[in-house]
ModelCIF file with pLDDT and N, C-alpha, C, O atoms, coordinates in Angstrom:
data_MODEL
#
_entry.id   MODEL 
#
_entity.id                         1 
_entity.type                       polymer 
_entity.pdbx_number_of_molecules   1 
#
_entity_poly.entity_id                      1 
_entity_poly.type                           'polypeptide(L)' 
_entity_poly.nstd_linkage                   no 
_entity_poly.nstd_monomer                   no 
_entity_poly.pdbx_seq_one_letter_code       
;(UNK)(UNK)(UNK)(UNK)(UNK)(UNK)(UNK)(UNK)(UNK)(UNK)(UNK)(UNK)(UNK)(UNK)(UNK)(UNK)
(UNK)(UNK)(UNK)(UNK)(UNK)(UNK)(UNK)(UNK)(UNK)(UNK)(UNK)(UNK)(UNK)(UNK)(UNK)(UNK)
(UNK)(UNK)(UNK)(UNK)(UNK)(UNK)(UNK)(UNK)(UNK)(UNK)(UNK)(UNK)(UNK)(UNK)(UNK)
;
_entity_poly.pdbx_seq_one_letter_code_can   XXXXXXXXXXXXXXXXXXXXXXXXXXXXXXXXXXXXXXXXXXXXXXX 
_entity_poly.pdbx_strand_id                 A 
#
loop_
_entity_poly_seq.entity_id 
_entity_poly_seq.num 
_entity_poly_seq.mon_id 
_entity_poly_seq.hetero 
1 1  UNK n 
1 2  UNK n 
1 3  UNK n 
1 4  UNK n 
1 5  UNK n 
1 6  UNK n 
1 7  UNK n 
1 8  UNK n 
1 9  UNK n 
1 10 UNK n 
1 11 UNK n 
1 12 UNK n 
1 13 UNK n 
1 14 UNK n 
1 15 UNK n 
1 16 UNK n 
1 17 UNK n 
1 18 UNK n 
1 19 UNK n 
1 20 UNK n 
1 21 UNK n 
1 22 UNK n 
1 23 UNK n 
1 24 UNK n 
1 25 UNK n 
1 26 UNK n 
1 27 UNK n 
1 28 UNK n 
1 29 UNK n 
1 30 UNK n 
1 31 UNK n 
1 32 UNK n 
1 33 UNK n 
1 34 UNK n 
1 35 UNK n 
1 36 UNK n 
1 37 UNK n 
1 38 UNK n 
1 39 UNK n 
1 40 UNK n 
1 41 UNK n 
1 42 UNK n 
1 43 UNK n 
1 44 UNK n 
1 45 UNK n 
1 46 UNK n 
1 47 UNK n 
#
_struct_asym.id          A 
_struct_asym.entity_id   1 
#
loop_
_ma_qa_metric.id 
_ma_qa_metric.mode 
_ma_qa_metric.name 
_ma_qa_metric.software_group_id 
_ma_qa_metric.type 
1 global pLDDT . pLDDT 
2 local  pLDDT . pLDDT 
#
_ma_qa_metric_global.metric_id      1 
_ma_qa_metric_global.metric_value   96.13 
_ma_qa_metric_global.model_id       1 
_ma_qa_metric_global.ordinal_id     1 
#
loop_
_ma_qa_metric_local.label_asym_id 
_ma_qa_metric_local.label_comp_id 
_ma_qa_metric_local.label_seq_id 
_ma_qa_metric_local.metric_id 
_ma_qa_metric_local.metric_value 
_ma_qa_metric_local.model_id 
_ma_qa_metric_local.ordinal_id 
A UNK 1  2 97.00 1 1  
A UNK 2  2 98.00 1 2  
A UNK 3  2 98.00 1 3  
A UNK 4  2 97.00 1 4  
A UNK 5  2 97.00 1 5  
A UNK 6  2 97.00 1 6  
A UNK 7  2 96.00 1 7  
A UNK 8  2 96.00 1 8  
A UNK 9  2 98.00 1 9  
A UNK 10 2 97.00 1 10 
A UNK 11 2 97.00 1 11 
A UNK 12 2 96.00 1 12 
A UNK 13 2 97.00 1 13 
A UNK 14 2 95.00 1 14 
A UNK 15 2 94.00 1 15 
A UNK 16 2 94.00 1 16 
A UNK 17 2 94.00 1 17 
A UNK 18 2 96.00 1 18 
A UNK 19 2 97.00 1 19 
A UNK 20 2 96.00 1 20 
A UNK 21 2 96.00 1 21 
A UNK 22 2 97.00 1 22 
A UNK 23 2 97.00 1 23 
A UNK 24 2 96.00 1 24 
A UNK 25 2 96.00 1 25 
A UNK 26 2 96.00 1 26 
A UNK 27 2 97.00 1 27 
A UNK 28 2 97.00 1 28 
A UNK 29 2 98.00 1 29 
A UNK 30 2 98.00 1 30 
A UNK 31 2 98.00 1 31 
A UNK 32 2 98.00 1 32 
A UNK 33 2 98.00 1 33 
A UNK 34 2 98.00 1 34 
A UNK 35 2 98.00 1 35 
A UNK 36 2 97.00 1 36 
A UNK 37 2 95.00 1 37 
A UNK 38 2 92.00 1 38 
A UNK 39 2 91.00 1 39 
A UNK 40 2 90.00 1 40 
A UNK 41 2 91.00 1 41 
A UNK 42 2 91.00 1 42 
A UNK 43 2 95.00 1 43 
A UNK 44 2 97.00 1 44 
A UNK 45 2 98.00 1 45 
A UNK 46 2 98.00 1 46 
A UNK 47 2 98.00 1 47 
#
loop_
_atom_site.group_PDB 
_atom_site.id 
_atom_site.type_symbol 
_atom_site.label_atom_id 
_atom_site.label_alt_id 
_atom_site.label_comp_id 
_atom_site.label_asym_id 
_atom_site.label_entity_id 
_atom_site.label_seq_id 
_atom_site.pdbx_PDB_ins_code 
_atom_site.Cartn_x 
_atom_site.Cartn_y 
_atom_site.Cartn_z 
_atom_site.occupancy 
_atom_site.B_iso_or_equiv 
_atom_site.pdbx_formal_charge 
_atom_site.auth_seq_id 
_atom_site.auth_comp_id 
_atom_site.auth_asym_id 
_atom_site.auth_atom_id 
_atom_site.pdbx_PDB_model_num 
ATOM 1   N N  . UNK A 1 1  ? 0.804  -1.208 0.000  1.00 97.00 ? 1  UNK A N  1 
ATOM 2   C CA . UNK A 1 1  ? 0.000  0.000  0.000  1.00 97.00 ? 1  UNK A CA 1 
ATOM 3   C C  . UNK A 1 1  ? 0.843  1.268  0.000  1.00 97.00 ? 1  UNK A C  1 
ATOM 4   O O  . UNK A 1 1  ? 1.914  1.368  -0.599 1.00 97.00 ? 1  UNK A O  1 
ATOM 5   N N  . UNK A 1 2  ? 0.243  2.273  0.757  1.00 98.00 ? 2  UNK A N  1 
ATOM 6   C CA . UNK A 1 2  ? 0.781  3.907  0.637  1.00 98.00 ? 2  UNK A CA 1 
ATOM 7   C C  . UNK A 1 2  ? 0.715  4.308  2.038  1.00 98.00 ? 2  UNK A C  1 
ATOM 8   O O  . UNK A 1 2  ? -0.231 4.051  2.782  1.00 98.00 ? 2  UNK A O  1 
ATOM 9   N N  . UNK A 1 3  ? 1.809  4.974  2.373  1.00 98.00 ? 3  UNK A N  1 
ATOM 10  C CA . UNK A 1 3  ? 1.947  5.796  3.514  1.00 98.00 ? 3  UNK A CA 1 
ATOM 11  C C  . UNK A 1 3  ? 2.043  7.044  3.147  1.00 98.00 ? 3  UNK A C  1 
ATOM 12  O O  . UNK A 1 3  ? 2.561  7.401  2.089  1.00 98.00 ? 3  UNK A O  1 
ATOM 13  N N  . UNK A 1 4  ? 1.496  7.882  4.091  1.00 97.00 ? 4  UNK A N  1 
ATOM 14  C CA . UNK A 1 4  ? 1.504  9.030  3.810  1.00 97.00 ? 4  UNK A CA 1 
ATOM 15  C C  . UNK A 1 4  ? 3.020  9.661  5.538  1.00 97.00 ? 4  UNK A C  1 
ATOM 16  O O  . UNK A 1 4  ? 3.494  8.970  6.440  1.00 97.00 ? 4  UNK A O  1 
ATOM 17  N N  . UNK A 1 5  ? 3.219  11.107 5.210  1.00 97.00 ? 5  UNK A N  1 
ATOM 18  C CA . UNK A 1 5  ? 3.442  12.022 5.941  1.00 97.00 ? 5  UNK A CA 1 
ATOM 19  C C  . UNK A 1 5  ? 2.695  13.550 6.495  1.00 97.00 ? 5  UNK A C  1 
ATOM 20  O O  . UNK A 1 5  ? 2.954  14.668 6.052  1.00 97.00 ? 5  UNK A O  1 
ATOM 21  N N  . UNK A 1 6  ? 2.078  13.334 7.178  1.00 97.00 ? 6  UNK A N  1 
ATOM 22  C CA . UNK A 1 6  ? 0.771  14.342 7.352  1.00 97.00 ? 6  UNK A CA 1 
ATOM 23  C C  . UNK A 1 6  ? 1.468  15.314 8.704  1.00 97.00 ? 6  UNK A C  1 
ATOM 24  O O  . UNK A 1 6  ? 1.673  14.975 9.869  1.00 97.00 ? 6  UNK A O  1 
ATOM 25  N N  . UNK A 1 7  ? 1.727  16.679 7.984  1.00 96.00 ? 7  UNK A N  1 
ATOM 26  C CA . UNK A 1 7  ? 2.466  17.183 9.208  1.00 96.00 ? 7  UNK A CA 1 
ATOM 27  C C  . UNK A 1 7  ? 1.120  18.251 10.174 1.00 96.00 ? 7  UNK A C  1 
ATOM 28  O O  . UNK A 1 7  ? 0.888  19.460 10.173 1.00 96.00 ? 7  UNK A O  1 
ATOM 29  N N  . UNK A 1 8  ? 0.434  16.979 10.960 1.00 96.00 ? 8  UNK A N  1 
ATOM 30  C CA . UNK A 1 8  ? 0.096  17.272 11.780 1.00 96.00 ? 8  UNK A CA 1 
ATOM 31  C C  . UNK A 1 8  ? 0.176  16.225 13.095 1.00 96.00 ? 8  UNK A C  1 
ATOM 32  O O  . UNK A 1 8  ? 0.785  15.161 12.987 1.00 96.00 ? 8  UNK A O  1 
ATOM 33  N N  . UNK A 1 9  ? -0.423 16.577 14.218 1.00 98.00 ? 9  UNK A N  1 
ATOM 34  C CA . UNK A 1 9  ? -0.740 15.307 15.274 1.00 98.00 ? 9  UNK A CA 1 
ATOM 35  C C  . UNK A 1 9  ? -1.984 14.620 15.142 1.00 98.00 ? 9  UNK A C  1 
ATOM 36  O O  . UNK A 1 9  ? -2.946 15.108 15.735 1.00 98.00 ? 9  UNK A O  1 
ATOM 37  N N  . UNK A 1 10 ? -2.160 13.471 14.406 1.00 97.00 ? 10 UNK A N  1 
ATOM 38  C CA . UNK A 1 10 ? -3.235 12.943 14.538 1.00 97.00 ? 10 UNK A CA 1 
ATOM 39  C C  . UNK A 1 10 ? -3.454 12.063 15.691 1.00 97.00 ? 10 UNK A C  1 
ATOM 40  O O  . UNK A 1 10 ? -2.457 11.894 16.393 1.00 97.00 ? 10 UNK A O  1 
ATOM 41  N N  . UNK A 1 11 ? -4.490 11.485 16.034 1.00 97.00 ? 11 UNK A N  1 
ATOM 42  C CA . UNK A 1 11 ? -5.957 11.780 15.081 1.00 97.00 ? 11 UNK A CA 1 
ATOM 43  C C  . UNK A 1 11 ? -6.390 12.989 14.964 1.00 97.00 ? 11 UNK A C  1 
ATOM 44  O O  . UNK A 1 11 ? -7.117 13.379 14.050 1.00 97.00 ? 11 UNK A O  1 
ATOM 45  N N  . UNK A 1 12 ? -5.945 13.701 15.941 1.00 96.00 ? 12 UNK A N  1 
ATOM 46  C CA . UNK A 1 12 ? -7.098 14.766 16.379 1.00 96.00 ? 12 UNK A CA 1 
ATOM 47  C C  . UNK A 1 12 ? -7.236 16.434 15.234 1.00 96.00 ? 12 UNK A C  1 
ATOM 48  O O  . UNK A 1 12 ? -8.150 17.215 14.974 1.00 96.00 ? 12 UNK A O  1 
ATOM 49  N N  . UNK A 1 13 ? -5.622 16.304 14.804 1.00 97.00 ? 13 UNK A N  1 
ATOM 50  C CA . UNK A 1 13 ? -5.502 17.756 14.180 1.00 97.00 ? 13 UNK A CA 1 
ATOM 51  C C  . UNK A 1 13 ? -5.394 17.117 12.355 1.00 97.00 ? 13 UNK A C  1 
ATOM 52  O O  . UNK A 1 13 ? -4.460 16.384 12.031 1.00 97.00 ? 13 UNK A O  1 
ATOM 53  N N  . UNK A 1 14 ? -6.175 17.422 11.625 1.00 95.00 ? 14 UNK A N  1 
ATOM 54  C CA . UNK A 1 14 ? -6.388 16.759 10.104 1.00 95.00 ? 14 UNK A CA 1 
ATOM 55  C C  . UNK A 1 14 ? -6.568 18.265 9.246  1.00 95.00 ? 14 UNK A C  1 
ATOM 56  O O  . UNK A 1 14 ? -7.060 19.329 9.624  1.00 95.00 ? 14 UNK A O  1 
ATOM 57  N N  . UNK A 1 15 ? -6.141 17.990 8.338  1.00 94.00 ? 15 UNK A N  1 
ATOM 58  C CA . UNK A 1 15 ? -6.089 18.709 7.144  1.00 94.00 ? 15 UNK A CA 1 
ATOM 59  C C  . UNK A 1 15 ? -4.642 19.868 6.762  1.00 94.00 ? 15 UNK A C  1 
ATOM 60  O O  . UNK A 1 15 ? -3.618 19.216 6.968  1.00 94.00 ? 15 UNK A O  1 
ATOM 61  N N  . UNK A 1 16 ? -4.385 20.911 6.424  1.00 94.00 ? 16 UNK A N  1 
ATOM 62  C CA . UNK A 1 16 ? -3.424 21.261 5.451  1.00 94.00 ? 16 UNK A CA 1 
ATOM 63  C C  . UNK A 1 16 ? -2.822 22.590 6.852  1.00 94.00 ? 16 UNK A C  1 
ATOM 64  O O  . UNK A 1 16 ? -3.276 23.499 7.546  1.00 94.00 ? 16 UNK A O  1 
ATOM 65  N N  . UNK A 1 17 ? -1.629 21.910 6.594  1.00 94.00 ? 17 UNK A N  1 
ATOM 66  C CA . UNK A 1 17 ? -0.454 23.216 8.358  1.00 94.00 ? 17 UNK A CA 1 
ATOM 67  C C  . UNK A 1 17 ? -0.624 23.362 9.212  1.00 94.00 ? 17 UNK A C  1 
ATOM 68  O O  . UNK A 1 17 ? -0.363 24.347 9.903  1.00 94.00 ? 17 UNK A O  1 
ATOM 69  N N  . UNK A 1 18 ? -1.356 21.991 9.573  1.00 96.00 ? 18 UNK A N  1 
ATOM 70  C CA . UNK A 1 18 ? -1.542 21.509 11.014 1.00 96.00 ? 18 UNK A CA 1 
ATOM 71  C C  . UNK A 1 18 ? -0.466 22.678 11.760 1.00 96.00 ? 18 UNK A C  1 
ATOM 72  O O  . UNK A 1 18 ? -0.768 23.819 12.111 1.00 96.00 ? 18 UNK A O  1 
ATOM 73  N N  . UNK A 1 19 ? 0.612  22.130 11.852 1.00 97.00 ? 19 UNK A N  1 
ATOM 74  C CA . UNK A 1 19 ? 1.998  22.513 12.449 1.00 97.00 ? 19 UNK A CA 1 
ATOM 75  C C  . UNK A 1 19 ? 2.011  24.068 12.762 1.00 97.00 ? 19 UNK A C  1 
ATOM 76  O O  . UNK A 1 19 ? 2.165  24.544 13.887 1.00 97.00 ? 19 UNK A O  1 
ATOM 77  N N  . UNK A 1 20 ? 1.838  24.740 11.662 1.00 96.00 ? 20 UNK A N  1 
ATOM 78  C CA . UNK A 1 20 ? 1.365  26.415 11.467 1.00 96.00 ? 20 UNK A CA 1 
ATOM 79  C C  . UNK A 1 20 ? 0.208  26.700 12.524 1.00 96.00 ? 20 UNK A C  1 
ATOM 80  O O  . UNK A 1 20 ? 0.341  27.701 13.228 1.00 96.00 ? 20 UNK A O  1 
ATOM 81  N N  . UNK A 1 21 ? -0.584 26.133 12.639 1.00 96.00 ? 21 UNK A N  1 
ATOM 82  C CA . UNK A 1 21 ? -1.736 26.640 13.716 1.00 96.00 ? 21 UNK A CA 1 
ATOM 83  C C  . UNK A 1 21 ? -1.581 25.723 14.943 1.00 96.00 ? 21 UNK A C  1 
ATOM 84  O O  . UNK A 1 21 ? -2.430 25.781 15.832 1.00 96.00 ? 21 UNK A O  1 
ATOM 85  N N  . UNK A 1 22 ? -0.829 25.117 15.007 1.00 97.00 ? 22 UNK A N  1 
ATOM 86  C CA . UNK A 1 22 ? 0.062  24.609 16.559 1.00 97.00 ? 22 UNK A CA 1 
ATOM 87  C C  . UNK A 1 22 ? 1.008  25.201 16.922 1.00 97.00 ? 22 UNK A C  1 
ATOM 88  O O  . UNK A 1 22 ? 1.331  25.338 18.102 1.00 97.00 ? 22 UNK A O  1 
ATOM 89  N N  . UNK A 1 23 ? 1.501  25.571 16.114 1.00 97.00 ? 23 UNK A N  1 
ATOM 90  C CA . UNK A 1 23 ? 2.450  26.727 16.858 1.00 97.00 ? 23 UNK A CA 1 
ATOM 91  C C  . UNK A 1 23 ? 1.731  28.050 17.266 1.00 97.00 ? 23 UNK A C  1 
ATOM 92  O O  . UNK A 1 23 ? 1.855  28.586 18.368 1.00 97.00 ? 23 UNK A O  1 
ATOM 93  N N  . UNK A 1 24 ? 1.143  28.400 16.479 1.00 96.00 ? 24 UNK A N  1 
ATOM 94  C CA . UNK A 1 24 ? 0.282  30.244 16.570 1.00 96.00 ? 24 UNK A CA 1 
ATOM 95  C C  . UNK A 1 24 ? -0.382 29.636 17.940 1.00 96.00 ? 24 UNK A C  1 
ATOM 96  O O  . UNK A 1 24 ? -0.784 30.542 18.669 1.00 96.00 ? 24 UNK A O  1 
ATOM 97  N N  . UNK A 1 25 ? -0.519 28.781 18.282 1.00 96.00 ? 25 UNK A N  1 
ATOM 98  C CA . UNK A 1 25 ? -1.357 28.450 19.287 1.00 96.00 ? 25 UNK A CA 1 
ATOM 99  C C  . UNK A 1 25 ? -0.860 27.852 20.610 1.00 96.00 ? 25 UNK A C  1 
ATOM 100 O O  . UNK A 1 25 ? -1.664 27.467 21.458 1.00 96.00 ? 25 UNK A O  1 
ATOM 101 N N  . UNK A 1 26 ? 0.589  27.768 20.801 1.00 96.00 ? 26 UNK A N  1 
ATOM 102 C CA . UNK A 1 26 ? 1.454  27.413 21.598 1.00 96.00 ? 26 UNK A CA 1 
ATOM 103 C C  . UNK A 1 26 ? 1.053  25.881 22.161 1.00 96.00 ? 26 UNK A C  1 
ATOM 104 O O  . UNK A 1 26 ? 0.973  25.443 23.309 1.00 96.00 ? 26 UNK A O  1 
ATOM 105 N N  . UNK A 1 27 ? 0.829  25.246 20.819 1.00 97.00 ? 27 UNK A N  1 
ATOM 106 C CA . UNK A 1 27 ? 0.740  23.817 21.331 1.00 97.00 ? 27 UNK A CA 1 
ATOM 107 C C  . UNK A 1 27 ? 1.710  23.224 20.576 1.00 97.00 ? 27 UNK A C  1 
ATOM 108 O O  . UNK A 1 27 ? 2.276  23.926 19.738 1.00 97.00 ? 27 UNK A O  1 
ATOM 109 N N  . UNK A 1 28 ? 2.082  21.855 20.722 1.00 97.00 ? 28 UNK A N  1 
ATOM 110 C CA . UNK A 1 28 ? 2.905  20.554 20.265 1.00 97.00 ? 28 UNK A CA 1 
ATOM 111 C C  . UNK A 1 28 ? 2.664  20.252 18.686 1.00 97.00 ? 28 UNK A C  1 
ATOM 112 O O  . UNK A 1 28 ? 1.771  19.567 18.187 1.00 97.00 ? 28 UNK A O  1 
ATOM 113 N N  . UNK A 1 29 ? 3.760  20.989 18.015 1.00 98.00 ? 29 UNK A N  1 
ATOM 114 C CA . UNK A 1 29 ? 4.057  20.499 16.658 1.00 98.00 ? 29 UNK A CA 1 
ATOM 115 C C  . UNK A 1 29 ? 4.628  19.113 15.904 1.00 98.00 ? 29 UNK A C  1 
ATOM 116 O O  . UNK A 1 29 ? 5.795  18.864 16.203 1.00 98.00 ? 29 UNK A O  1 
ATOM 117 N N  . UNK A 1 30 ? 4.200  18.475 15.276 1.00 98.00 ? 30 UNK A N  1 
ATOM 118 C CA . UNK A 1 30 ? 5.312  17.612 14.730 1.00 98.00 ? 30 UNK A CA 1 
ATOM 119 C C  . UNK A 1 30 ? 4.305  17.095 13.610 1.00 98.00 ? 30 UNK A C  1 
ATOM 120 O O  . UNK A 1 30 ? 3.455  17.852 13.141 1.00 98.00 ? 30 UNK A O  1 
ATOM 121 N N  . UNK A 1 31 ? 4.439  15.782 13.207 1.00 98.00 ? 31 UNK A N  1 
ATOM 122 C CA . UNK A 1 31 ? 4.039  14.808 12.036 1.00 98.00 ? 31 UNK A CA 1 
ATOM 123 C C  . UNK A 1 31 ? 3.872  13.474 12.737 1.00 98.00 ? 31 UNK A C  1 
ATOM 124 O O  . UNK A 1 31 ? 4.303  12.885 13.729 1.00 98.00 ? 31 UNK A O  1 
ATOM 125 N N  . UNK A 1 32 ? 2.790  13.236 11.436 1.00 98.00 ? 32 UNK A N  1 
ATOM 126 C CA . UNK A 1 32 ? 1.997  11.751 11.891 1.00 98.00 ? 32 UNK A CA 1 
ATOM 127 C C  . UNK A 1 32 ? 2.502  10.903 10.552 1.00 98.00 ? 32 UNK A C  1 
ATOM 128 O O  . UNK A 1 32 ? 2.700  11.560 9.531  1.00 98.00 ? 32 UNK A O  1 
ATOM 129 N N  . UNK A 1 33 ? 2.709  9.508  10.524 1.00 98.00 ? 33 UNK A N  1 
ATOM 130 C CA . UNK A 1 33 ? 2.968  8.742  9.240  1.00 98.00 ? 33 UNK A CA 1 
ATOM 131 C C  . UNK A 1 33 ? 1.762  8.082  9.425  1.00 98.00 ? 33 UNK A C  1 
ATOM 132 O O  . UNK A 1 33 ? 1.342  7.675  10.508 1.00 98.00 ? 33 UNK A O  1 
ATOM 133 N N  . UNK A 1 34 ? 1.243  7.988  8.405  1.00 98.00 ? 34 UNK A N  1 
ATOM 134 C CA . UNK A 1 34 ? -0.442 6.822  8.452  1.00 98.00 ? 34 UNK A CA 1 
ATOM 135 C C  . UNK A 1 34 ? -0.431 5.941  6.694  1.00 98.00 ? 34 UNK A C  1 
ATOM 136 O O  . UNK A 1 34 ? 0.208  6.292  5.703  1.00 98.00 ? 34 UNK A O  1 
ATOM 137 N N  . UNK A 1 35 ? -1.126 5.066  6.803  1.00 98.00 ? 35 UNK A N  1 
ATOM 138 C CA . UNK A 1 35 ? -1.273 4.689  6.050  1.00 98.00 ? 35 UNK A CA 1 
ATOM 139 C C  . UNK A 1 35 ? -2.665 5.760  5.336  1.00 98.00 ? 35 UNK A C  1 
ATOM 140 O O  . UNK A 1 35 ? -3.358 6.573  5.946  1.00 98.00 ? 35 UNK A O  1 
ATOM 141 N N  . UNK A 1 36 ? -2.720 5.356  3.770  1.00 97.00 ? 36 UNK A N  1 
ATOM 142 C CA . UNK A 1 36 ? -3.468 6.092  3.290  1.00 97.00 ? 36 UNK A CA 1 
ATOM 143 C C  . UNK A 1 36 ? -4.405 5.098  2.547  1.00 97.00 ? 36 UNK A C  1 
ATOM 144 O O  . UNK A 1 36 ? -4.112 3.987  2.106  1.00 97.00 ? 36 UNK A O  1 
ATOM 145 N N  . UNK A 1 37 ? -5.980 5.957  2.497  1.00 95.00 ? 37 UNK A N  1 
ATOM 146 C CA . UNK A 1 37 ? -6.935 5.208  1.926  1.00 95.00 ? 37 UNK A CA 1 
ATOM 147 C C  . UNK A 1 37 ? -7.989 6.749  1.117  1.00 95.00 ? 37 UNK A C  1 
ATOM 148 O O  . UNK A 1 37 ? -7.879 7.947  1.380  1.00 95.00 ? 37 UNK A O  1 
ATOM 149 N N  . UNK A 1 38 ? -8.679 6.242  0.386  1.00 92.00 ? 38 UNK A N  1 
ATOM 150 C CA . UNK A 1 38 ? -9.576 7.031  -0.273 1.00 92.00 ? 38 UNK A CA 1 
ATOM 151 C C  . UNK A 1 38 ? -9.677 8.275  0.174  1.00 92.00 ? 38 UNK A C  1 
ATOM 152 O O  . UNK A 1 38 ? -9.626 9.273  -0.544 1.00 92.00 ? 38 UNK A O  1 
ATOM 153 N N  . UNK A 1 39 ? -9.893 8.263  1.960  1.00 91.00 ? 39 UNK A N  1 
ATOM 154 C CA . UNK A 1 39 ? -9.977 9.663  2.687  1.00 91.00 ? 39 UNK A CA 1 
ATOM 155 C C  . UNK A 1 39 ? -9.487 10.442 2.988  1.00 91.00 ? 39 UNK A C  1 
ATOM 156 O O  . UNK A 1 39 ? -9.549 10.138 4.179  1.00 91.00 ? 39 UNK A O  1 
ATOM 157 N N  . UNK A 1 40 ? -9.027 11.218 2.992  1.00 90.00 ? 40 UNK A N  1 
ATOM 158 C CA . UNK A 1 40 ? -7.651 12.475 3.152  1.00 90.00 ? 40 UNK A CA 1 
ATOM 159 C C  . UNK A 1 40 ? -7.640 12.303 4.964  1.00 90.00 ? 40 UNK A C  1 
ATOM 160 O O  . UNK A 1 40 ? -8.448 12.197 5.887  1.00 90.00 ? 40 UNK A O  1 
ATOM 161 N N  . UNK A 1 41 ? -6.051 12.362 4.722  1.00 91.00 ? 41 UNK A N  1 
ATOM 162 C CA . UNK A 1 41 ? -5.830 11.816 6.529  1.00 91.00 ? 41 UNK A CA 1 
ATOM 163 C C  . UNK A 1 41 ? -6.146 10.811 7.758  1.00 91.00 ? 41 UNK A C  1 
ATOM 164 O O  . UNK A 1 41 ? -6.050 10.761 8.985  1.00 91.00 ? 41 UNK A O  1 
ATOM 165 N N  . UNK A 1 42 ? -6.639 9.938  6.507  1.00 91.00 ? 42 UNK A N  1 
ATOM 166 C CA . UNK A 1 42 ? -7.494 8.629  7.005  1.00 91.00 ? 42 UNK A CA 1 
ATOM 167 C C  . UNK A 1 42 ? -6.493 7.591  6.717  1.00 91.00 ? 42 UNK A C  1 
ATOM 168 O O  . UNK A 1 42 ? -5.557 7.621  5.918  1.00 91.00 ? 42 UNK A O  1 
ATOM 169 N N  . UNK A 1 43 ? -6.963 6.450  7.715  1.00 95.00 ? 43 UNK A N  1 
ATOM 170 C CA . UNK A 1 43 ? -5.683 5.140  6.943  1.00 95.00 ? 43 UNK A CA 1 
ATOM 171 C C  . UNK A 1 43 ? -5.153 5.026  9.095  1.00 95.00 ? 43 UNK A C  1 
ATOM 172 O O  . UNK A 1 43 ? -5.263 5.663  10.142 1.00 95.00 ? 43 UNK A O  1 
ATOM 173 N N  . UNK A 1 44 ? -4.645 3.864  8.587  1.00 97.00 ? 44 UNK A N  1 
ATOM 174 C CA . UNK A 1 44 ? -4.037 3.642  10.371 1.00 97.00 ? 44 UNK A CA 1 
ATOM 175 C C  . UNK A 1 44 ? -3.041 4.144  10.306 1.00 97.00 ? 44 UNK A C  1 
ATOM 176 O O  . UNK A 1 44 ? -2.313 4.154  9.313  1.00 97.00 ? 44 UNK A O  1 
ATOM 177 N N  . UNK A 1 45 ? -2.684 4.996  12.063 1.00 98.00 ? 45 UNK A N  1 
ATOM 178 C CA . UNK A 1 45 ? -1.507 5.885  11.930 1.00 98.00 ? 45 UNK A CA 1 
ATOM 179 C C  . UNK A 1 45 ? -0.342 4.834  12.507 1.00 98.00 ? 45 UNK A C  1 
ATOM 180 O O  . UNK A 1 45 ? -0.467 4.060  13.456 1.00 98.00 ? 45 UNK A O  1 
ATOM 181 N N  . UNK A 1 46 ? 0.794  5.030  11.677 1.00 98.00 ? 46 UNK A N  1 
ATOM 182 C CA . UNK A 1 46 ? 2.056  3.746  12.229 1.00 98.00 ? 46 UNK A CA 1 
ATOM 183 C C  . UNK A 1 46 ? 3.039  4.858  13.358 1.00 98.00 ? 46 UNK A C  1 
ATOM 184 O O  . UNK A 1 46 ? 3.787  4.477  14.258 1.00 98.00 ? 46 UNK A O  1 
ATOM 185 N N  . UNK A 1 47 ? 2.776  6.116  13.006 1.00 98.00 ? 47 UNK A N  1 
ATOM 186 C CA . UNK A 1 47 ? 3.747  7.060  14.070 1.00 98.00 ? 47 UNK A CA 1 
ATOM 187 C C  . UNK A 1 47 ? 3.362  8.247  14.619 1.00 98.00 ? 47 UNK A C  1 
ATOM 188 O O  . UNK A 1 47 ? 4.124  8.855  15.371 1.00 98.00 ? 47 UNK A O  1 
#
């Protein structure tokens, strides 16, 4: 299959600069690796 790199913290933070509005917001930045399926940011996360 496909892994993705989604630079946000999932599950909870989904869609496009996660990271950008975790920081403006003085919370915990980084990236999630998930597998990918039909759904944008969907798929089991491996990290």
């Amino acid at each position: 299959g496909c892994v993705n790199i989604h630079h946000g913290l999932l599950p909870k933070y989904r869609g496009t600069m996660c990271d950008l509005n975790a920081l403006s917001e003085n919370r915990e930045a980084g990236f999630s690796i998930h597998v990918m399926d039909e759904k944008i940011d969907n798929g089991a996360i491996l990290k």
